[in-house]
N, C-alpha and C. Protein backbone atom coordinates (compact mmCIF):
# COMPACT_ATOMS: atom_id res chain seq x y z
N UNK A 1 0.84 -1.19 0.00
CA UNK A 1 0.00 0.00 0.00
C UNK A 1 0.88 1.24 0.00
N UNK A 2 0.03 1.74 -0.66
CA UNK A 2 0.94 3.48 -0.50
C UNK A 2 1.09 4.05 0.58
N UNK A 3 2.18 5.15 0.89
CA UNK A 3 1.81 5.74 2.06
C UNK A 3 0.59 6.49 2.09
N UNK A 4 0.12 7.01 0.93
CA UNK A 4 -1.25 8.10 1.34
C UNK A 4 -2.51 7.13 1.69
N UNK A 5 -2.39 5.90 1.29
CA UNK A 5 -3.83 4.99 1.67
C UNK A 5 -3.49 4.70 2.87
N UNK A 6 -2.26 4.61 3.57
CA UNK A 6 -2.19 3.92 5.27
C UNK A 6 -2.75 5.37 6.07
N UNK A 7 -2.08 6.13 5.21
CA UNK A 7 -2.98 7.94 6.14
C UNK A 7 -4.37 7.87 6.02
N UNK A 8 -4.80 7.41 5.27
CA UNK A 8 -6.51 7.25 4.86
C UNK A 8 -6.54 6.90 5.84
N UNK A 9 -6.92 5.39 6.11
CA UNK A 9 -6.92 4.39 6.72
C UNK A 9 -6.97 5.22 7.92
N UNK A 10 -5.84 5.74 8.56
CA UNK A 10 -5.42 6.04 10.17
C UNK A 10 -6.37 6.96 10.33
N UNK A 11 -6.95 7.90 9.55
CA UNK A 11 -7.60 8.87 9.57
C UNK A 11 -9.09 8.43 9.44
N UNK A 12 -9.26 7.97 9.34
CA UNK A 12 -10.58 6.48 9.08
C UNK A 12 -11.32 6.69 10.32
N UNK A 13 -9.88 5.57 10.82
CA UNK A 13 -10.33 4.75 11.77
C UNK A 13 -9.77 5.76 12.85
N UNK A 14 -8.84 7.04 13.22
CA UNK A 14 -9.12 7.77 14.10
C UNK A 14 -10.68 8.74 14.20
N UNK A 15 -11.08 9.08 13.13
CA UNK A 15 -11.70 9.33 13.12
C UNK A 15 -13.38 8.92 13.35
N UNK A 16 -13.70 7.37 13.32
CA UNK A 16 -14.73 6.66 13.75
C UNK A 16 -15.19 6.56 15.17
N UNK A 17 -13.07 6.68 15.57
CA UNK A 17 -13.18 6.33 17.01
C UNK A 17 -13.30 7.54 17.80
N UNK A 18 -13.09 8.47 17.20
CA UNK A 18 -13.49 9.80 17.52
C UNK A 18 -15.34 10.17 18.13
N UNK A 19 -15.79 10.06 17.12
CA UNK A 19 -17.41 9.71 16.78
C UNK A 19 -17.63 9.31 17.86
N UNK A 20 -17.27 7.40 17.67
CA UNK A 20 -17.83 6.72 18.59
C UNK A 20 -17.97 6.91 19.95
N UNK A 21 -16.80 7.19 20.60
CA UNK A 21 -16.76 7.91 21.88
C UNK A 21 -17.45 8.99 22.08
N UNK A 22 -17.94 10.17 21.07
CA UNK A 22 -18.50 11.21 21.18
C UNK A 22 -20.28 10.85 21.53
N UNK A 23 -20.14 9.47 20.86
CA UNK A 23 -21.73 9.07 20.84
C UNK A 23 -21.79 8.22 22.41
N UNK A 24 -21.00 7.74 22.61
CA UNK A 24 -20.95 7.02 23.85
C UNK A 24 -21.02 8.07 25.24
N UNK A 25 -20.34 9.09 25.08
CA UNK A 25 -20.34 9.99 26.14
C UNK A 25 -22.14 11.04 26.14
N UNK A 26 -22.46 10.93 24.71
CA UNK A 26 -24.11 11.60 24.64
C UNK A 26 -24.59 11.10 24.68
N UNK A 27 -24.93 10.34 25.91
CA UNK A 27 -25.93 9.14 25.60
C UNK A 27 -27.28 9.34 26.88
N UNK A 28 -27.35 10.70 27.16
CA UNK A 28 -28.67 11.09 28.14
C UNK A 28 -29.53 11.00 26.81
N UNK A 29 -30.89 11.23 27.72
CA UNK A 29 -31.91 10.94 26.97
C UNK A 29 -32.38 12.75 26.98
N UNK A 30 -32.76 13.08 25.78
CA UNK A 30 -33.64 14.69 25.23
C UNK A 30 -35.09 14.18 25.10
N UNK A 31 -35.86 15.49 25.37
CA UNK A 31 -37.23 14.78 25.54
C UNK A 31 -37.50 16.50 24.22
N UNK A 32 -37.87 16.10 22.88
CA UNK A 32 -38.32 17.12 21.72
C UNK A 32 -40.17 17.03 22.06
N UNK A 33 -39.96 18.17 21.84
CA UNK A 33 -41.72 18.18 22.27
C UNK A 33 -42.13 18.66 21.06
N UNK A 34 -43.35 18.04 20.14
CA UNK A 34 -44.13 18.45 18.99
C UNK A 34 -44.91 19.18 19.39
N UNK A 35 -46.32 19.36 17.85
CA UNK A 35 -47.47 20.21 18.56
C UNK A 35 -48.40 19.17 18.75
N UNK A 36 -49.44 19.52 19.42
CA UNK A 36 -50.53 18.82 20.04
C UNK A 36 -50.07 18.19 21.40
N UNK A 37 -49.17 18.34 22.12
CA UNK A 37 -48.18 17.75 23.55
C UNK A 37 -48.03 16.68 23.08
N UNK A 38 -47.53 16.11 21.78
CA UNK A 38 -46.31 15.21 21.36
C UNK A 38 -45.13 15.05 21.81
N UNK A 39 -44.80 14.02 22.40
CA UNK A 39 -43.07 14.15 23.21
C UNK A 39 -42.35 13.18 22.86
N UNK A 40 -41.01 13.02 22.58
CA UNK A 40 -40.70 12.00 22.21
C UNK A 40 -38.85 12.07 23.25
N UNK A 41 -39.02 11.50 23.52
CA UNK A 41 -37.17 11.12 24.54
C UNK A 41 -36.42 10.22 23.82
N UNK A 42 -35.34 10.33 23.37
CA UNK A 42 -34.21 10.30 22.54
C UNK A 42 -33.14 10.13 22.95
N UNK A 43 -32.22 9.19 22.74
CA UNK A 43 -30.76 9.61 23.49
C UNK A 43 -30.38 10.69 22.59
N UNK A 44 -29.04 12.05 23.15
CA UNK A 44 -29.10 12.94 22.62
C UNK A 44 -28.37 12.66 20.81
N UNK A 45 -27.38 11.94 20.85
CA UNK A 45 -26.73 11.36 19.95
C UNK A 45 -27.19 10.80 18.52
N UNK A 46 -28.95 10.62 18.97
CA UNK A 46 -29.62 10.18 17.62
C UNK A 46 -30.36 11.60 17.28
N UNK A 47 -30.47 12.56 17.87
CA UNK A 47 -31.11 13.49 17.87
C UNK A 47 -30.03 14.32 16.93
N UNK A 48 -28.43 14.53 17.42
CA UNK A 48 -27.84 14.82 16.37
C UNK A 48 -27.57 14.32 15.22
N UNK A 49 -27.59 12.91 15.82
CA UNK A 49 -27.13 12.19 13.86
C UNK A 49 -28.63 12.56 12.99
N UNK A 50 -29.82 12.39 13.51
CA UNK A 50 -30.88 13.24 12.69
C UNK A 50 -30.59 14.53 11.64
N UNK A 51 -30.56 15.21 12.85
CA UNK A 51 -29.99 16.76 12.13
C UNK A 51 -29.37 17.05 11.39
N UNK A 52 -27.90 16.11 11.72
CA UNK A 52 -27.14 15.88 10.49
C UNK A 52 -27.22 15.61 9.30
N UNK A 53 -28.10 14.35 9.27
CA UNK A 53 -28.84 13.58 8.08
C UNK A 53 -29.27 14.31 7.23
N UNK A 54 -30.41 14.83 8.01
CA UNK A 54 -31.58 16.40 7.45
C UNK A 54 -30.46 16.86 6.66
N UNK A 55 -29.78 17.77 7.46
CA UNK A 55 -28.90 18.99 6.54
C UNK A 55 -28.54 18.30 5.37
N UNK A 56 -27.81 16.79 5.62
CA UNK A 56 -26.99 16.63 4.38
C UNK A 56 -28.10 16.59 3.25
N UNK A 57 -29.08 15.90 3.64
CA UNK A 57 -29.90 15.19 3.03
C UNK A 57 -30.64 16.80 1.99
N UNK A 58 -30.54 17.76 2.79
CA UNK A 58 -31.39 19.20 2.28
C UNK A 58 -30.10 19.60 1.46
N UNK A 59 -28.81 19.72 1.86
CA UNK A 59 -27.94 20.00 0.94
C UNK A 59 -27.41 19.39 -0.43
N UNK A 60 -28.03 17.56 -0.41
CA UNK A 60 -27.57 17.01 -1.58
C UNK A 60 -28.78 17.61 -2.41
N UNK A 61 -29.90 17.44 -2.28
CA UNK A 61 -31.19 17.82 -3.08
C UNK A 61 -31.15 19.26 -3.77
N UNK A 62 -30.75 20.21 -2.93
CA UNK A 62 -30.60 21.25 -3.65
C UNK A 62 -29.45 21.44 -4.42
N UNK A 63 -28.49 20.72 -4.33
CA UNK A 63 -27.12 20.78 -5.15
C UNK A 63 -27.62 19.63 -6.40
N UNK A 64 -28.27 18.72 -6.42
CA UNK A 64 -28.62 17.54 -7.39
C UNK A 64 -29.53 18.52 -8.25
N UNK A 65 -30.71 19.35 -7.55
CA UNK A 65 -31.81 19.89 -8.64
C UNK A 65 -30.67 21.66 -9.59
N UNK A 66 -30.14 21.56 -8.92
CA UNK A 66 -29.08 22.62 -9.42
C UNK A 66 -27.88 22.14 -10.64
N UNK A 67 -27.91 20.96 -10.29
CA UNK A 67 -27.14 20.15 -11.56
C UNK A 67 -27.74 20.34 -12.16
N UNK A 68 -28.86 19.58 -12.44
CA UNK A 68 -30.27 19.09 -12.94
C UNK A 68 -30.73 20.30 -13.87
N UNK A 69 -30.87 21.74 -13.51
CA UNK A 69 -31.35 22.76 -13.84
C UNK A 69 -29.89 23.13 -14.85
N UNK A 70 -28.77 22.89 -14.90
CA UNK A 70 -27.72 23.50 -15.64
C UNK A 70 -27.48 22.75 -16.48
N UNK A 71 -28.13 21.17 -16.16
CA UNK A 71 -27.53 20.14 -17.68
C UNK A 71 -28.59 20.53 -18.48
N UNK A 72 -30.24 20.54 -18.22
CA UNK A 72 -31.18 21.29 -19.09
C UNK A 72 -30.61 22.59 -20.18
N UNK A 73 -30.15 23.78 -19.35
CA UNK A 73 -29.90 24.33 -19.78
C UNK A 73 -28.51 24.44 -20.91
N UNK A 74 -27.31 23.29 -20.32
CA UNK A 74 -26.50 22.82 -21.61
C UNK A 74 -26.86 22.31 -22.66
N UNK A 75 -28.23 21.71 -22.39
CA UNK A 75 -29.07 21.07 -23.59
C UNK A 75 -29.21 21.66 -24.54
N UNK A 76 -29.94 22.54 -23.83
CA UNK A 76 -30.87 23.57 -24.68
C UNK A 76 -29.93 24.32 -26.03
N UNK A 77 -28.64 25.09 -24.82
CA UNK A 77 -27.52 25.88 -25.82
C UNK A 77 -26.94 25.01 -27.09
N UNK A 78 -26.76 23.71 -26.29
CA UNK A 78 -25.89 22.57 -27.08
C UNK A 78 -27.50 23.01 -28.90
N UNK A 79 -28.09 22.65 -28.17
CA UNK A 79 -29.51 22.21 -29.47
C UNK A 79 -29.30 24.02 -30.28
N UNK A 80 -29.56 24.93 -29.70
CA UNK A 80 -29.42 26.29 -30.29
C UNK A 80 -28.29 26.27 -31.27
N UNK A 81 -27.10 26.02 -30.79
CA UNK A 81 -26.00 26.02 -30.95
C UNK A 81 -25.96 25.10 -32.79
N UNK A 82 -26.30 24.12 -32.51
CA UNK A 82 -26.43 23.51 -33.56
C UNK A 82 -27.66 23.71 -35.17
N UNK A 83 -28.75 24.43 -33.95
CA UNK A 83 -29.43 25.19 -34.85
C UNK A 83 -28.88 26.29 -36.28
N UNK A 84 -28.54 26.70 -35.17
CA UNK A 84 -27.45 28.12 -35.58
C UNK A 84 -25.98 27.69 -37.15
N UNK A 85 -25.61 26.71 -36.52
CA UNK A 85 -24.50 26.14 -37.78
C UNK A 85 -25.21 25.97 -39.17
């Protein structure tokens, strides 16, 4: 192996173990209250990996429909473009 894949690697797996302990030490329970006196108690740790999720999950969608909206529009030029010749 190369040296830059054994740095991967170390950085990996320092990094999991990083996490893991971070999740092990948050492990009280949060009580999120909805509407209608909906409650729900959580260890805190799933409550962040949620959030996390969310964001990424809101950040791939708007970066995917933003592709999405610029390959249309390469279409379009590409088709003009050829019109035009």
């Amino acid at each position: 192996m190369t040296l830059m894949r054994i740095l991967m690697w170390v950085f990996r797996i320092f990094l999991f173990l990083f996490l893991f302990g971070f999740a092990v030490k948050n492990d009280q329970l949060v009580t999120l209250k909805f509407f209608f006196g909906t409650e729900w108690q959580l260890p805190l740790v799933f409550v962040i990996l949620a959030a996390f999720a969310a964001g990424a999950m809101l950040g791939v969608t708007s970066t995917f429909t933003s592709l999405l909206r610029k390959r249309r529009e390469i279409g379009r030029l590409k088709r003009d473009l050829s019109r035009a010749v």
